[in-house]
ModelCIF file with pLDDT and N, C-alpha, C, O atoms, coordinates in Angstrom:
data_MODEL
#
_entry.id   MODEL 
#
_entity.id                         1 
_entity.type                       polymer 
_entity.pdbx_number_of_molecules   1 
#
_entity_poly.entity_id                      1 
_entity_poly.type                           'polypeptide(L)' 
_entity_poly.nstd_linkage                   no 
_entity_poly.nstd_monomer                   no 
_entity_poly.pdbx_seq_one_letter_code       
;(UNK)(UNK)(UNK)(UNK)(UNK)(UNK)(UNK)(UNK)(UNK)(UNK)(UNK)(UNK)(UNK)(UNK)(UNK)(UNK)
(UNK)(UNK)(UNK)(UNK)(UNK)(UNK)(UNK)(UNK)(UNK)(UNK)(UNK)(UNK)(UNK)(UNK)(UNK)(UNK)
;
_entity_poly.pdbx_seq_one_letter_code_can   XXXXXXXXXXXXXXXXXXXXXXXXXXXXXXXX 
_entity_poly.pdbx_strand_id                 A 
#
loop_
_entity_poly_seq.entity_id 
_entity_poly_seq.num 
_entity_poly_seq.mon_id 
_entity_poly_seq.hetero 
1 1  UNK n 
1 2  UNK n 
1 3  UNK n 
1 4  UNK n 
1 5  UNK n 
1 6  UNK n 
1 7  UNK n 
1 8  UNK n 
1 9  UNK n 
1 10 UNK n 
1 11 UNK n 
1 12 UNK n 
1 13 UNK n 
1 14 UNK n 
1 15 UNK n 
1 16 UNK n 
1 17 UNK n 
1 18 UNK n 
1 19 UNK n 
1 20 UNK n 
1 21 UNK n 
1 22 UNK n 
1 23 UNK n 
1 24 UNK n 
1 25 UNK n 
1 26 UNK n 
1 27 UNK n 
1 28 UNK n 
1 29 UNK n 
1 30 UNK n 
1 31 UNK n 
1 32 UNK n 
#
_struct_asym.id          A 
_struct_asym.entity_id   1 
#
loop_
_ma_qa_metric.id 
_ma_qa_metric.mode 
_ma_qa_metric.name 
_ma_qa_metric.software_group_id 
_ma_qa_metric.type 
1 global pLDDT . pLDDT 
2 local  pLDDT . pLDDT 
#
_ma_qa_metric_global.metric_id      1 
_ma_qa_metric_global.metric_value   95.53 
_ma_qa_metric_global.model_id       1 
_ma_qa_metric_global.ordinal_id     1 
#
loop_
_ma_qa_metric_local.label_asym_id 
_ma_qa_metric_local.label_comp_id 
_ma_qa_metric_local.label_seq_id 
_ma_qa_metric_local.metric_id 
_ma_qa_metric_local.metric_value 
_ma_qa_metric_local.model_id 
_ma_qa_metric_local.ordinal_id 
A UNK 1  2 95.00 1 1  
A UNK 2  2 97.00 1 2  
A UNK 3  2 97.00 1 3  
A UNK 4  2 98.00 1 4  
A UNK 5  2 98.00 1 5  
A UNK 6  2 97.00 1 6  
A UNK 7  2 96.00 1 7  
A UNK 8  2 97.00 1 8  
A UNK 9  2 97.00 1 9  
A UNK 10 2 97.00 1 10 
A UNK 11 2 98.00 1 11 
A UNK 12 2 98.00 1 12 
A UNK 13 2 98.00 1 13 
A UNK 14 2 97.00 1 14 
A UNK 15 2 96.00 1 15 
A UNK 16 2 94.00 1 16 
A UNK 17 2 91.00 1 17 
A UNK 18 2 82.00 1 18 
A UNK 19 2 85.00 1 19 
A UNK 20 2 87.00 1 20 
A UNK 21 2 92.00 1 21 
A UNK 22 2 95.00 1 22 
A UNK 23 2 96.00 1 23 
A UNK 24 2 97.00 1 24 
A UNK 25 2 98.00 1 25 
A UNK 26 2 98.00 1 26 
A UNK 27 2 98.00 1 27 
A UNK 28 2 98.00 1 28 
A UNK 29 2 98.00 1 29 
A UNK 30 2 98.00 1 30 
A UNK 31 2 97.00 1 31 
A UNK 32 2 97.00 1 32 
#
loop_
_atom_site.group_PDB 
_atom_site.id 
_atom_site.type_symbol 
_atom_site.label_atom_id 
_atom_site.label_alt_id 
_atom_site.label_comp_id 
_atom_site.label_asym_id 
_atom_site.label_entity_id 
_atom_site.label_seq_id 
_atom_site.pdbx_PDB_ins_code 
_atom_site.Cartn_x 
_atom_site.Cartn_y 
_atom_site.Cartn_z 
_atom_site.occupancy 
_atom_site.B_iso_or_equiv 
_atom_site.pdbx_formal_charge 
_atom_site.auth_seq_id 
_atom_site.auth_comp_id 
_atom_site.auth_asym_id 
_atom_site.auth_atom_id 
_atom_site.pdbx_PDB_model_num 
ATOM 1   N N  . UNK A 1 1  ? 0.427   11.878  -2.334 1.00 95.00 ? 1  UNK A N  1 
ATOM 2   C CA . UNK A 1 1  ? 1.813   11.487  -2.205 1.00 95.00 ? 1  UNK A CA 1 
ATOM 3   C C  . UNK A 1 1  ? 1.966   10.288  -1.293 1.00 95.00 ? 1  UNK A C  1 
ATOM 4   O O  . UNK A 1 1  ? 1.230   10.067  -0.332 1.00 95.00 ? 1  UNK A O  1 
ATOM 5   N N  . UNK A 1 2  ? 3.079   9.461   -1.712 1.00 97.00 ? 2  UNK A N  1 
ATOM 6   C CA . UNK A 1 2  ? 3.152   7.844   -0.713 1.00 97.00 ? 2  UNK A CA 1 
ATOM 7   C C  . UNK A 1 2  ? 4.482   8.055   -0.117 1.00 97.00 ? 2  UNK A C  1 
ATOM 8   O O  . UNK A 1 2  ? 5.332   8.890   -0.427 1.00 97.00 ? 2  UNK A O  1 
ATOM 9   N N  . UNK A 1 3  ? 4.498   7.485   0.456  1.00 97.00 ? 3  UNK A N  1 
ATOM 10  C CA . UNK A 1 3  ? 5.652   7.181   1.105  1.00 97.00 ? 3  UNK A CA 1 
ATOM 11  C C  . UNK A 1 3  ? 5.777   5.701   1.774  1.00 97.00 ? 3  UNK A C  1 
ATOM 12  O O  . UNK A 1 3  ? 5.152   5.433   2.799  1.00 97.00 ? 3  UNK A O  1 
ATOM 13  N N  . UNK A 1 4  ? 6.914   4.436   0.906  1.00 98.00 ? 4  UNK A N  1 
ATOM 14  C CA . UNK A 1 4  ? 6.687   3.008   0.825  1.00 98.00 ? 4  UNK A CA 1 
ATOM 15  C C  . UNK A 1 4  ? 7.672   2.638   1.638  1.00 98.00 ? 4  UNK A C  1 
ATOM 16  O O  . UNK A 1 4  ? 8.777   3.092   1.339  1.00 98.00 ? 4  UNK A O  1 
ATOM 17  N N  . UNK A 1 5  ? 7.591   1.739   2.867  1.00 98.00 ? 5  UNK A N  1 
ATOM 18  C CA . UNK A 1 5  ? 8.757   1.030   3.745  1.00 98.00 ? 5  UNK A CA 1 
ATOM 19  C C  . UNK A 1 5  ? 9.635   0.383   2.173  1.00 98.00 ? 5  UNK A C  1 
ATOM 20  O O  . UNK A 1 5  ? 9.075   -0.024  1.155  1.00 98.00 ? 5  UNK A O  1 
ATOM 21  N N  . UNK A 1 6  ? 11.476  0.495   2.496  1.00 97.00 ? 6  UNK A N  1 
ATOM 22  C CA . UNK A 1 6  ? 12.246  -0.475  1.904  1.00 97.00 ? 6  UNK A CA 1 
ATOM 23  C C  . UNK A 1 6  ? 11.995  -1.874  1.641  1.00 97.00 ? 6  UNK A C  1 
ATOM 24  O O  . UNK A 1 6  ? 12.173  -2.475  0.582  1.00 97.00 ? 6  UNK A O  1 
ATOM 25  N N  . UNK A 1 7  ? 11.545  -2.328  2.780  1.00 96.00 ? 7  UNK A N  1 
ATOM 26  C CA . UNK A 1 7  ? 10.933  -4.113  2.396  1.00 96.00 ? 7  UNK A CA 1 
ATOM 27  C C  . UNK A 1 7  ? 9.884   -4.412  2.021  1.00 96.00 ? 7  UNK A C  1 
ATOM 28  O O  . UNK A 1 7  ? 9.489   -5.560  1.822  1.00 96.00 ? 7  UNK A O  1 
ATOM 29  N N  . UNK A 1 8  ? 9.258   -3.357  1.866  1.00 97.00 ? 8  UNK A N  1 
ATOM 30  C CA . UNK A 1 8  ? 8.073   -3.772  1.229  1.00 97.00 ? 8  UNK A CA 1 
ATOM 31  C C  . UNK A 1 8  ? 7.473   -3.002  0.186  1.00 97.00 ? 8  UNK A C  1 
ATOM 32  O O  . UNK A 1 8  ? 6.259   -2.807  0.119  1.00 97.00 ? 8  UNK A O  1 
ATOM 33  N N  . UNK A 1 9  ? 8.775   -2.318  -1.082 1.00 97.00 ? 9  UNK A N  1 
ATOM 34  C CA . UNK A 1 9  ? 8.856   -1.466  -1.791 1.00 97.00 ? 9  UNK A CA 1 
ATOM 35  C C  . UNK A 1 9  ? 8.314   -2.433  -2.901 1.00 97.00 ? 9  UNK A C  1 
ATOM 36  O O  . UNK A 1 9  ? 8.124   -3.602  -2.565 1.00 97.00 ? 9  UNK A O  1 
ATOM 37  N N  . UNK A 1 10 ? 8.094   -2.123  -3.963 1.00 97.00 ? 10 UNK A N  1 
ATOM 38  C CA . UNK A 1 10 ? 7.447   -2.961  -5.320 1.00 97.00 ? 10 UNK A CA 1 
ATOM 39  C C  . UNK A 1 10 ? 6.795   -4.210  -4.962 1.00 97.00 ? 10 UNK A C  1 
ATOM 40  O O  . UNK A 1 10 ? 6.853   -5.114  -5.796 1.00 97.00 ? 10 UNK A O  1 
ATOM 41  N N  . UNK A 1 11 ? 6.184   -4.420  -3.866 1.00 98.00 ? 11 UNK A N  1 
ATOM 42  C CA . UNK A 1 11 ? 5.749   -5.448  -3.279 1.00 98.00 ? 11 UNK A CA 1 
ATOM 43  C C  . UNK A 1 11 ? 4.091   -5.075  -2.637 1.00 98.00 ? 11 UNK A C  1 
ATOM 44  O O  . UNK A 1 11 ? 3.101   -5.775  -2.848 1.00 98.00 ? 11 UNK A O  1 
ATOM 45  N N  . UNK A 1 12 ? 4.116   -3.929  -1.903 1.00 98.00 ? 12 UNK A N  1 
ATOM 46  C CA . UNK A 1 12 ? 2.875   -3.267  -1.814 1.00 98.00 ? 12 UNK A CA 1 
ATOM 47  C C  . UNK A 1 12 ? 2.632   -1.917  -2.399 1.00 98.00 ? 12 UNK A C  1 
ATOM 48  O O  . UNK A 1 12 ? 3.502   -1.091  -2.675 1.00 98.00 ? 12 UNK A O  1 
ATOM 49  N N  . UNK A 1 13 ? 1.012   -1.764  -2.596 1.00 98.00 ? 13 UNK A N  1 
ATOM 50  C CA . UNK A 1 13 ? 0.396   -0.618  -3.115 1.00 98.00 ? 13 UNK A CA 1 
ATOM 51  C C  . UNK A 1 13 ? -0.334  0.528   -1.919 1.00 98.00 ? 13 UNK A C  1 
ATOM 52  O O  . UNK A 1 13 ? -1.104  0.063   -1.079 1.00 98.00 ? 13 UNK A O  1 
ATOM 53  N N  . UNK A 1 14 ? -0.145  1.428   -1.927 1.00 97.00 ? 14 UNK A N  1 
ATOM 54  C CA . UNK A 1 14 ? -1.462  2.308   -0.480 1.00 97.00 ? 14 UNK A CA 1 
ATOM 55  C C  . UNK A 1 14 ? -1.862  2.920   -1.719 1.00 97.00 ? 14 UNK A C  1 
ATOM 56  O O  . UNK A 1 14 ? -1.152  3.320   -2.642 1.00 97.00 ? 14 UNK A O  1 
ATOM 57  N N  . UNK A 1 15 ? -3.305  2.930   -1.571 1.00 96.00 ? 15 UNK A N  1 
ATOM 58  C CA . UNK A 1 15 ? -4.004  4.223   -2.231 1.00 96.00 ? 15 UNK A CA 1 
ATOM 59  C C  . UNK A 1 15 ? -5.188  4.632   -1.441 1.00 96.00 ? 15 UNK A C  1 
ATOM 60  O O  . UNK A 1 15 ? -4.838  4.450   -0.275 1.00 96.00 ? 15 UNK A O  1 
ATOM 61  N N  . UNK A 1 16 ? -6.045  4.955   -1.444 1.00 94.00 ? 16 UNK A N  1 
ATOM 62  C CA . UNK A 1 16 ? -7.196  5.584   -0.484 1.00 94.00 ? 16 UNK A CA 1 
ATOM 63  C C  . UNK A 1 16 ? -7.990  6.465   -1.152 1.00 94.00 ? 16 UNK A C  1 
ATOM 64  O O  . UNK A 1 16 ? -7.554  7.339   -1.901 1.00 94.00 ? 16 UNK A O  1 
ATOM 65  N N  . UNK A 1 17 ? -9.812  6.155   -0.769 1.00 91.00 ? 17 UNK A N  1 
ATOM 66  C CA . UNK A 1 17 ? -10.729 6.706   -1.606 1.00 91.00 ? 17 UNK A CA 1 
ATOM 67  C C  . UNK A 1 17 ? -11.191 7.844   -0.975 1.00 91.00 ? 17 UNK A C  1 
ATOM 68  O O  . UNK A 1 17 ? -12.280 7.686   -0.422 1.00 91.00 ? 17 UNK A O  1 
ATOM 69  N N  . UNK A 1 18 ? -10.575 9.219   -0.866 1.00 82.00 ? 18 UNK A N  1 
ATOM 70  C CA . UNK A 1 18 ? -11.450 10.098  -0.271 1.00 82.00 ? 18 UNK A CA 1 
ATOM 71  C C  . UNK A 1 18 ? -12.904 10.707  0.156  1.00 82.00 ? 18 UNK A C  1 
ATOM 72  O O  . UNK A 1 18 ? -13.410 11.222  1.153  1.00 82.00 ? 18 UNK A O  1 
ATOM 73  N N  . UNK A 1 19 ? -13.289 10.347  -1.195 1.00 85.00 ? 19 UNK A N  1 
ATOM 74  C CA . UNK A 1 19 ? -14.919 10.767  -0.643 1.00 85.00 ? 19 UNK A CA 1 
ATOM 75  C C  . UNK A 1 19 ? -15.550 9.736   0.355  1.00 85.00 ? 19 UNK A C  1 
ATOM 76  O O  . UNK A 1 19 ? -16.534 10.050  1.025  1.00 85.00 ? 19 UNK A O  1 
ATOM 77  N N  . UNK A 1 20 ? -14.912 8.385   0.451  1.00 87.00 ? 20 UNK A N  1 
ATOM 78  C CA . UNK A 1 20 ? -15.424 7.429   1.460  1.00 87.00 ? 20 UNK A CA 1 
ATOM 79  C C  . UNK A 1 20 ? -14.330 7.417   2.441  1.00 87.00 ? 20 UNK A C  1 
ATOM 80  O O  . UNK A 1 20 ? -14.233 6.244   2.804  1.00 87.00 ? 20 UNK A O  1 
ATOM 81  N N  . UNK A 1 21 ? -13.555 8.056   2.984  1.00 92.00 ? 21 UNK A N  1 
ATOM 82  C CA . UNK A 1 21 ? -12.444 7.836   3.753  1.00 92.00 ? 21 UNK A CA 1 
ATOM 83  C C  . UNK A 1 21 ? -12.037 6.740   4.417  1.00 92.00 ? 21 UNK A C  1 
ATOM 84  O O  . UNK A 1 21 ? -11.942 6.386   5.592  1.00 92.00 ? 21 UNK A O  1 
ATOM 85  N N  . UNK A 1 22 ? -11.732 6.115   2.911  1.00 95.00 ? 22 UNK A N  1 
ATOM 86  C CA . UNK A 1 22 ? -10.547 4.913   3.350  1.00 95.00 ? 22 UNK A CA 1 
ATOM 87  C C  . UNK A 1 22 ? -9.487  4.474   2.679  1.00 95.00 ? 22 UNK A C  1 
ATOM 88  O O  . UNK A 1 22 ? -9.390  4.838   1.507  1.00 95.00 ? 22 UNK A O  1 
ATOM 89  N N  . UNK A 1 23 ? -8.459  3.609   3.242  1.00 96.00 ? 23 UNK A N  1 
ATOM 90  C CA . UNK A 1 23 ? -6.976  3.565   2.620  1.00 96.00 ? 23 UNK A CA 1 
ATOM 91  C C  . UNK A 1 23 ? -7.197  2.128   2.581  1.00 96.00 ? 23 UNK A C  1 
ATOM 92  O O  . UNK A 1 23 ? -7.768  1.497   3.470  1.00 96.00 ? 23 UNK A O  1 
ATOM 93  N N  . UNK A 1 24 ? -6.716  1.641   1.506  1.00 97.00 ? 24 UNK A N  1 
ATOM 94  C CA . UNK A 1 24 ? -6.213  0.906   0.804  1.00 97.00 ? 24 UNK A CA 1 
ATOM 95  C C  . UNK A 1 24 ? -4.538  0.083   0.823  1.00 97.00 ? 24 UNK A C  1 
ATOM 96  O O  . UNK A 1 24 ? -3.519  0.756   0.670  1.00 97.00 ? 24 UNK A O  1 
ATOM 97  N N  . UNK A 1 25 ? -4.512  -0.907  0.961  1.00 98.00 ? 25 UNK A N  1 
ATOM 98  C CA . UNK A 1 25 ? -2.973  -1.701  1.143  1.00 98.00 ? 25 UNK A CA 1 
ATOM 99  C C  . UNK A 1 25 ? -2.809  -3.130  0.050  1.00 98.00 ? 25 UNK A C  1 
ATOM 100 O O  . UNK A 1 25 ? -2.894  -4.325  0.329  1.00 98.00 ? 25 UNK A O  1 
ATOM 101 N N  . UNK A 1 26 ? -2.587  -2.563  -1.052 1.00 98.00 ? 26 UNK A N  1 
ATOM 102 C CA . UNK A 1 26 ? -2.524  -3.834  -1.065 1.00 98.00 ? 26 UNK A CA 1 
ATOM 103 C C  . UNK A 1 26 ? -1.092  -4.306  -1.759 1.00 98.00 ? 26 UNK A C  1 
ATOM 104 O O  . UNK A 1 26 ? -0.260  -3.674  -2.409 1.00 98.00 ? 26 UNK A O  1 
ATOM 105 N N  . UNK A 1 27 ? -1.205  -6.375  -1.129 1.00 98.00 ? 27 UNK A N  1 
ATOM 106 C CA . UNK A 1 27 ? -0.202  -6.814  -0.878 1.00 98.00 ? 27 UNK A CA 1 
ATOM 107 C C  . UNK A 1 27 ? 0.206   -7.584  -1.709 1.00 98.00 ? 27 UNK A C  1 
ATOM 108 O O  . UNK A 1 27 ? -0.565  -8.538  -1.609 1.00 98.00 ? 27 UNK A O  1 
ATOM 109 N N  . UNK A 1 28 ? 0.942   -7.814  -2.502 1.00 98.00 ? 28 UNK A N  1 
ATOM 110 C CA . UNK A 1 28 ? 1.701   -8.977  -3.436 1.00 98.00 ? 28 UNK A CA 1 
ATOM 111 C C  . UNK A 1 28 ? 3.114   -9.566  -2.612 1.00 98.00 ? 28 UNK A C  1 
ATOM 112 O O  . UNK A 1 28 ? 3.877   -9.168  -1.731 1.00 98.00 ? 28 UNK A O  1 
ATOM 113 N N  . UNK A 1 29 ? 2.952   -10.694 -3.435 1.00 98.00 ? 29 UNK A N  1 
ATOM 114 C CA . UNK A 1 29 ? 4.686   -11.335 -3.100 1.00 98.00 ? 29 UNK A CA 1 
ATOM 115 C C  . UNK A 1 29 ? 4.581   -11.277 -1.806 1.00 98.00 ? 29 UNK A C  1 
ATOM 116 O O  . UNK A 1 29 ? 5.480   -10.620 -1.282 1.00 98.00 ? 29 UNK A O  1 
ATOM 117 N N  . UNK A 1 30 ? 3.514   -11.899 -0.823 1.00 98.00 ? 30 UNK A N  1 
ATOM 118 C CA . UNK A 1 30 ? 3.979   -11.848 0.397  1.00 98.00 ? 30 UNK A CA 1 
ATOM 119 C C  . UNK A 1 30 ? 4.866   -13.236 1.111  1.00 98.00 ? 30 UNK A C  1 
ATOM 120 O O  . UNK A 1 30 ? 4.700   -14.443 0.936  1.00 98.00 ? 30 UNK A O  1 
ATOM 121 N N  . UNK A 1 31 ? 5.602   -12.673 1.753  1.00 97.00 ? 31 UNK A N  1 
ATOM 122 C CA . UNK A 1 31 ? 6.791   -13.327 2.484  1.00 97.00 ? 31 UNK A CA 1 
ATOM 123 C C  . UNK A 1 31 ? 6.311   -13.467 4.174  1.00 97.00 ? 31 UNK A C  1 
ATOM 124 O O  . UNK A 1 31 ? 5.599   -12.797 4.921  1.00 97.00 ? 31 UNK A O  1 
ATOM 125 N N  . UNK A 1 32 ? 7.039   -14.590 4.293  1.00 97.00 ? 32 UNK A N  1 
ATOM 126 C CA . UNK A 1 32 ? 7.268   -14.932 5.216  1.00 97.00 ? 32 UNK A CA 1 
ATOM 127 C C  . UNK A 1 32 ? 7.221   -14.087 6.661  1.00 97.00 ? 32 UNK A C  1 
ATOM 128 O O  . UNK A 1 32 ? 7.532   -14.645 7.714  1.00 97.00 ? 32 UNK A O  1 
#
């Protein structure tokens, strides 16, 4: 389950690979 900040809604992705424990961010449309 995610849970996405308002400003940076359809703009970034989190996902994360459990068996290697790590998270993932990624960023489009970045602003200013």
């Amino acid at each position: 389950g995610t849970n996405i900040a308002d400003s940076v809604k359809g703009r970034f992705t989190i996902s994360r690979d459990n068996a290697k424990n790590v998270v993932f961010l990624q960023m489009n449309s970045l602003k200013p």
